[in-house]
PDB file of N, CA and C in Angstrom:
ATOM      1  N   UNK A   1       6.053 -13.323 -12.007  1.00  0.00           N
ATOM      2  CA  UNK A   1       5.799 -11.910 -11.749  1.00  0.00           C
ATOM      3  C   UNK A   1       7.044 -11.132 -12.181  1.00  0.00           C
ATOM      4  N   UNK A   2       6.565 -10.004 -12.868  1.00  0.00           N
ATOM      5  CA  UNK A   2       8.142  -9.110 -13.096  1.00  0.00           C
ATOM      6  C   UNK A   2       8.071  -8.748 -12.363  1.00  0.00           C
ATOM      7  N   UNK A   3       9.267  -7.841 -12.326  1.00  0.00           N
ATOM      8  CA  UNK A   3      10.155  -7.136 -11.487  1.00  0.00           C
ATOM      9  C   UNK A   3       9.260  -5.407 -11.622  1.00  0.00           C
ATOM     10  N   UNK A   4       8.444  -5.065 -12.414  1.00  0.00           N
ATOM     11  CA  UNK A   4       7.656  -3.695 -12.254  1.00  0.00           C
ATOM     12  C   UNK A   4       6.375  -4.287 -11.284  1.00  0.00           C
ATOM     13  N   UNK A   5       5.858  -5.404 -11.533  1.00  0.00           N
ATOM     14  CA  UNK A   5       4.917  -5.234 -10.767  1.00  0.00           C
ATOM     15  C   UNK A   5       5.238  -5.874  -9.431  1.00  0.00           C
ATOM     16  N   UNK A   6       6.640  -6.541  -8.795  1.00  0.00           N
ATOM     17  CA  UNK A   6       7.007  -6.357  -7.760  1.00  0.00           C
ATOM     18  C   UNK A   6       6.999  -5.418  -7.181  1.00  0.00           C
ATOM     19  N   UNK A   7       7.401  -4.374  -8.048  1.00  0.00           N
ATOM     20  CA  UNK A   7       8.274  -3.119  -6.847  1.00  0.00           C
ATOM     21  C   UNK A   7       6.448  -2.351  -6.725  1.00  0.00           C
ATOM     22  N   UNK A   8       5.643  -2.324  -7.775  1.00  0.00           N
ATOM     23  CA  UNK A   8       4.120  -1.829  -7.329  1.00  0.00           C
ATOM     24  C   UNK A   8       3.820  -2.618  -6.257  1.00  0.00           C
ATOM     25  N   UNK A   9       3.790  -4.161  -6.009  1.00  0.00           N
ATOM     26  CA  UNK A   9       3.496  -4.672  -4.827  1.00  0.00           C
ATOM     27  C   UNK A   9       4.014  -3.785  -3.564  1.00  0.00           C
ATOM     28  N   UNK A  10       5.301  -3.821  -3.254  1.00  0.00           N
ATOM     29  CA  UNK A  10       6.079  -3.130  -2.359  1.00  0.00           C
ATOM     30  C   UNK A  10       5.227  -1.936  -2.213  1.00  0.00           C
ATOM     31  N   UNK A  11       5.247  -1.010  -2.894  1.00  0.00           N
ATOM     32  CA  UNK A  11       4.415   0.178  -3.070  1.00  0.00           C
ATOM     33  C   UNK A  11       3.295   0.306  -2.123  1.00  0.00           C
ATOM     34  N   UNK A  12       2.357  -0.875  -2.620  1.00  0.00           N
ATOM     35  CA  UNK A  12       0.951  -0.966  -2.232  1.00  0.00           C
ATOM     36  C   UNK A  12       1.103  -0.983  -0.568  1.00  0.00           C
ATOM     37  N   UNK A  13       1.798  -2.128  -0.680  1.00  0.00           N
ATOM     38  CA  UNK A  13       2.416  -2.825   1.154  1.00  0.00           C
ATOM     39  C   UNK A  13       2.502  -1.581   1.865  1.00  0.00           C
ATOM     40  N   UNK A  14       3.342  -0.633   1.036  1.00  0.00           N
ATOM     41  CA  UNK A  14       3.858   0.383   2.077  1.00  0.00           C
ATOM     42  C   UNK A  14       2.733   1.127   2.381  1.00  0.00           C
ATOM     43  N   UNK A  15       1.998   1.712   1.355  1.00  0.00           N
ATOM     44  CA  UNK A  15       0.555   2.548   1.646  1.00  0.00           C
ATOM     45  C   UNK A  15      -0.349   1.591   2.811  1.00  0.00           C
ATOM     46  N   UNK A  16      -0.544   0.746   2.881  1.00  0.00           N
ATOM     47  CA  UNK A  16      -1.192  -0.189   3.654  1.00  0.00           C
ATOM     48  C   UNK A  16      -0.506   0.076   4.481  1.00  0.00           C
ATOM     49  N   UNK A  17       0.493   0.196   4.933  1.00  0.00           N
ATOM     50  CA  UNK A  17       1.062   0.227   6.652  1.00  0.00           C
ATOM     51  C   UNK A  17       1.163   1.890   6.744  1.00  0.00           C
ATOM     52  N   UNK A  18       1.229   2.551   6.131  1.00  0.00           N
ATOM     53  CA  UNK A  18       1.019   3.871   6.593  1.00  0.00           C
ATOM     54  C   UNK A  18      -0.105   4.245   6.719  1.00  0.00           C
ATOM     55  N   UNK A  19      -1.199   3.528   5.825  1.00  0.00           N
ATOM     56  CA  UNK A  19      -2.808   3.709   6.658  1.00  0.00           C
ATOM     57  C   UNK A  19      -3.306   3.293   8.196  1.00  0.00           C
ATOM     58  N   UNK A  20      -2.445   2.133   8.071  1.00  0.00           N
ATOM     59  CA  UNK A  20      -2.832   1.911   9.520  1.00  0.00           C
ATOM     60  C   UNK A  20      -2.249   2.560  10.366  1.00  0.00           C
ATOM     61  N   UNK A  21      -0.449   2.947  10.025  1.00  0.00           N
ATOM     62  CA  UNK A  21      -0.034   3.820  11.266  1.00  0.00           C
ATOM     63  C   UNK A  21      -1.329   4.958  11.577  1.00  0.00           C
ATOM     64  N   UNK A  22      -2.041   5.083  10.737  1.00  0.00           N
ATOM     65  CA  UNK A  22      -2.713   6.365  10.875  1.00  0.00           C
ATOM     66  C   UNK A  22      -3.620   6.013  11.974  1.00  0.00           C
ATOM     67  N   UNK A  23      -4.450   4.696  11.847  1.00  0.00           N
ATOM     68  CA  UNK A  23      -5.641   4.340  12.523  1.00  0.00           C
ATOM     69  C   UNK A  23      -4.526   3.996  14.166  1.00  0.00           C
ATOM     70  N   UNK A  24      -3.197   3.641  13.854  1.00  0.00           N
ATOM     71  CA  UNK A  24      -2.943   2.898  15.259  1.00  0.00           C
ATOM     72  C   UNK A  24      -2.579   4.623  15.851  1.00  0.00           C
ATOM     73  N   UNK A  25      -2.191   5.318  15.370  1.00  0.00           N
ATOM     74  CA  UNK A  25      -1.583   6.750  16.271  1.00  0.00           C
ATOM     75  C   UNK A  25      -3.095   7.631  16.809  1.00  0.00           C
ATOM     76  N   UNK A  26      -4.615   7.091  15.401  1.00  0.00           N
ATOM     77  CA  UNK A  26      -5.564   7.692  16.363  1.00  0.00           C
ATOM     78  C   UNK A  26      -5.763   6.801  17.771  1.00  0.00           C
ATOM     79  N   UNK A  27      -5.340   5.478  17.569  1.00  0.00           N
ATOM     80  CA  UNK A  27      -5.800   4.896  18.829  1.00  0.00           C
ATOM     81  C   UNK A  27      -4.960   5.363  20.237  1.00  0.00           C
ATOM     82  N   UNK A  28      -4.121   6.087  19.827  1.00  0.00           N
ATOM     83  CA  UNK A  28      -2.567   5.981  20.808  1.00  0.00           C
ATOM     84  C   UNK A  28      -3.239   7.376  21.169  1.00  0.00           C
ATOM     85  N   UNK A  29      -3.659   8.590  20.620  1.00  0.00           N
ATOM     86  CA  UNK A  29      -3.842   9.428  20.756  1.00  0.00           C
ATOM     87  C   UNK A  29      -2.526  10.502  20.349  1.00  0.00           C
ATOM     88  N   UNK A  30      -1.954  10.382  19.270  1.00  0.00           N
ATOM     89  CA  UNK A  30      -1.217  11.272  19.081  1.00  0.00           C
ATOM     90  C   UNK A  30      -1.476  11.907  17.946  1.00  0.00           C
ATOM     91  N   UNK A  31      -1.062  13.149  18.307  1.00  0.00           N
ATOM     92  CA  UNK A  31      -1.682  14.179  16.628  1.00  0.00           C
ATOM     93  C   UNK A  31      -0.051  13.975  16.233  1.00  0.00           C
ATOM     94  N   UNK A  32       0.785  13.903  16.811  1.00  0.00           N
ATOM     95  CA  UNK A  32       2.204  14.185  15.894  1.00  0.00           C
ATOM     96  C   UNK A  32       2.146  12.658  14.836  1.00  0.00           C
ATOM     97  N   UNK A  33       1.534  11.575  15.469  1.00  0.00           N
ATOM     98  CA  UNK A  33       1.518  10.428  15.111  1.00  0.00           C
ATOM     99  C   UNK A  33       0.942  10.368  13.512  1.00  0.00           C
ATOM    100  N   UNK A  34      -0.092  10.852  13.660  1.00  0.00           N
ATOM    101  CA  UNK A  34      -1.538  10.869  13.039  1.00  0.00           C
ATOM    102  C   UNK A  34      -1.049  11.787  11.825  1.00  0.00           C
ATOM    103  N   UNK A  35      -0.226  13.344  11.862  1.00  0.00           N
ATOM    104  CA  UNK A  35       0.412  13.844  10.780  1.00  0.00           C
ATOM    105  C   UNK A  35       1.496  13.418   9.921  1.00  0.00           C
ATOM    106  N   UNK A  36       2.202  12.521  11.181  1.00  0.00           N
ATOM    107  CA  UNK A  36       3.615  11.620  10.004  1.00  0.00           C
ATOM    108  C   UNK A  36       2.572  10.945   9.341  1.00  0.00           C
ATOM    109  N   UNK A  37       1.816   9.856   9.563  1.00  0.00           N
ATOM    110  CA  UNK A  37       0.966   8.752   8.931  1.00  0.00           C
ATOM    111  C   UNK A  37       0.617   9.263   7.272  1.00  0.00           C
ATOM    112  N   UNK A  38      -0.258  10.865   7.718  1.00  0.00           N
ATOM    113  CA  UNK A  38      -0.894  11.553   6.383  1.00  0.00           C
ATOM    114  C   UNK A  38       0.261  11.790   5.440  1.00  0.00           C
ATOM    115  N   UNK A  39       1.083  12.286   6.118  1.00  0.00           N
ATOM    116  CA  UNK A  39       2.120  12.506   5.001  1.00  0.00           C
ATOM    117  C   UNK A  39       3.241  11.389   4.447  1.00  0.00           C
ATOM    118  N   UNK A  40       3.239  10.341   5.424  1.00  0.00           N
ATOM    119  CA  UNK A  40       3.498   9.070   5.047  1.00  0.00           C
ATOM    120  C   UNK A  40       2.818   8.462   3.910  1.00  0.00           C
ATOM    121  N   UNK A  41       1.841   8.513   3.951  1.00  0.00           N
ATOM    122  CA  UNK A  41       0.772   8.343   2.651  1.00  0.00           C
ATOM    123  C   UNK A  41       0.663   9.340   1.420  1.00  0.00           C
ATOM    124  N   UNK A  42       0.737  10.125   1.381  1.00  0.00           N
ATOM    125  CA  UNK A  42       1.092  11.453   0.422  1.00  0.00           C
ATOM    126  C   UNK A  42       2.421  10.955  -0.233  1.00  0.00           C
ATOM    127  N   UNK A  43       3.537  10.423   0.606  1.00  0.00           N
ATOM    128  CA  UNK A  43       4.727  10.319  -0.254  1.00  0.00           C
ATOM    129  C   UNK A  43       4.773   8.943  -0.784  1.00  0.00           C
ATOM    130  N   UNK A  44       4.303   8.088  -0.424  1.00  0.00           N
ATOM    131  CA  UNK A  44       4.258   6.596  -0.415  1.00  0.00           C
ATOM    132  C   UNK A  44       3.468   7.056  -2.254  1.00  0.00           C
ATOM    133  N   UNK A  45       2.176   7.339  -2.207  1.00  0.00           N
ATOM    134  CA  UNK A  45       1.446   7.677  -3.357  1.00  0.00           C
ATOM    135  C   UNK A  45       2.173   8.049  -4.406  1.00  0.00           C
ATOM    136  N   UNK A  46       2.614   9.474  -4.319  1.00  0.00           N
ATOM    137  CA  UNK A  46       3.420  10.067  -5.157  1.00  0.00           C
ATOM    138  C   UNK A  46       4.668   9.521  -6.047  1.00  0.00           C
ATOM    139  N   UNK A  47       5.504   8.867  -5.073  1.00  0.00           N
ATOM    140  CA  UNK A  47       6.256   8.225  -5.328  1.00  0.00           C
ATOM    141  C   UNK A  47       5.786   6.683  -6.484  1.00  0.00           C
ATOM    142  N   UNK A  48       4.693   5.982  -6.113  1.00  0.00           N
ATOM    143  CA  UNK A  48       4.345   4.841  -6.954  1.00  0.00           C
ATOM    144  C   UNK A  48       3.420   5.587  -7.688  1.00  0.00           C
ATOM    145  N   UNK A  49       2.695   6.507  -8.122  1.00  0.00           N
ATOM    146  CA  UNK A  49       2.409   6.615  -9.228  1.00  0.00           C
ATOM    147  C   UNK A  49       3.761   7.499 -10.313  1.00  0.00           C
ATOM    148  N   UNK A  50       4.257   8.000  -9.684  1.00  0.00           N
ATOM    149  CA  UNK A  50       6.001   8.537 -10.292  1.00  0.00           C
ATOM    150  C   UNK A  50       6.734   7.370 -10.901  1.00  0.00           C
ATOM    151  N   UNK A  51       6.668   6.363 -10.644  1.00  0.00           N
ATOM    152  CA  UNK A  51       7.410   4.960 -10.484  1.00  0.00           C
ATOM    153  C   UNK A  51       6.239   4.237 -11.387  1.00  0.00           C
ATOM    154  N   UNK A  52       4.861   3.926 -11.351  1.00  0.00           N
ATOM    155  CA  UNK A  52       3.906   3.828 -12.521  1.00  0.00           C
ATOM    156  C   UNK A  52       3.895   4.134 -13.660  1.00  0.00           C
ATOM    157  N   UNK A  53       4.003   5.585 -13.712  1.00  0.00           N
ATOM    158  CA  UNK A  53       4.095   6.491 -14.986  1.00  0.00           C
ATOM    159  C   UNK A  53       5.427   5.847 -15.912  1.00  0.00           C
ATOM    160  N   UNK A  54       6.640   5.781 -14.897  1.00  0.00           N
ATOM    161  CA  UNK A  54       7.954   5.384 -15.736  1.00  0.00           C
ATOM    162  C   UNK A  54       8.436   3.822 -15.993  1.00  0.00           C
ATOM    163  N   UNK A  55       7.556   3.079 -15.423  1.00  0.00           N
ATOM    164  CA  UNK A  55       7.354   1.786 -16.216  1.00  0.00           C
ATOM    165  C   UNK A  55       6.411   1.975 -17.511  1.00  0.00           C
ATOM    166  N   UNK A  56       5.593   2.349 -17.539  1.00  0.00           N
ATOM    167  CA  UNK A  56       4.561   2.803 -18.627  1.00  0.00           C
ATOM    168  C   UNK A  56       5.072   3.030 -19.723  1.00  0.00           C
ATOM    169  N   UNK A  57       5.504   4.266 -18.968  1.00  0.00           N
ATOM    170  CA  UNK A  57       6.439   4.744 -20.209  1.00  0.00           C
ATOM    171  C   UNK A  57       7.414   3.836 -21.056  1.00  0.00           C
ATOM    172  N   UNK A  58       8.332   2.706 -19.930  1.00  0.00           N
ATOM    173  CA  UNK A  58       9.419   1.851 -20.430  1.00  0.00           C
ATOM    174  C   UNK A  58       8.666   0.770 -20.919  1.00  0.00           C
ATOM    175  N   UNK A  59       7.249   0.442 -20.949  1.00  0.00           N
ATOM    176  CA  UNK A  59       6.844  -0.433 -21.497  1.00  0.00           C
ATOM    177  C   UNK A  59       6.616  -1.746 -20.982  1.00  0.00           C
ATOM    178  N   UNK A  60       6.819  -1.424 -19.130  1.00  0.00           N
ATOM    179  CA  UNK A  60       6.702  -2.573 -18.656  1.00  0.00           C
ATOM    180  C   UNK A  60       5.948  -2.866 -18.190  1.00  0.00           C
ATOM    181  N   UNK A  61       4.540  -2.221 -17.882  1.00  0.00           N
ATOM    182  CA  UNK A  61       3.319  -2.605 -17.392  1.00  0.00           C
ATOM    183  C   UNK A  61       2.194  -2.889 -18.765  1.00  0.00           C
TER     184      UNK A  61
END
């Protein structure tokens, strides 16, 4: 495995645990919970397709 599609692994991992923070803060009942989660996911995204695009670009995917 290279080293670009490591750090996409990592990536993925992280979106996966910020989905669930989402499902575990509805279980907890917190809305403050439930808004880090969304935007936990918003940056998690952004960030690996930002990080996608510039392997692409470098030719490593």
């Amino acid at each position: 495995m290279n080293r670009a599609k490591f750090v996409m692994a990592i990536y993925a991992l992280a979106a996966i645990l910020a989905m669930c923070s989402i499902g575990y803060s509805v279980a907890a009942g917190s809305v403050l919970g439930i808004i880090a989660g969304i935007i936990a996911v918003c940056v998690v995204f952004m960030t690996a397709f930002k990080m996608k695009k510039k392997f692409r670009d470098q030719g490593l995917l």
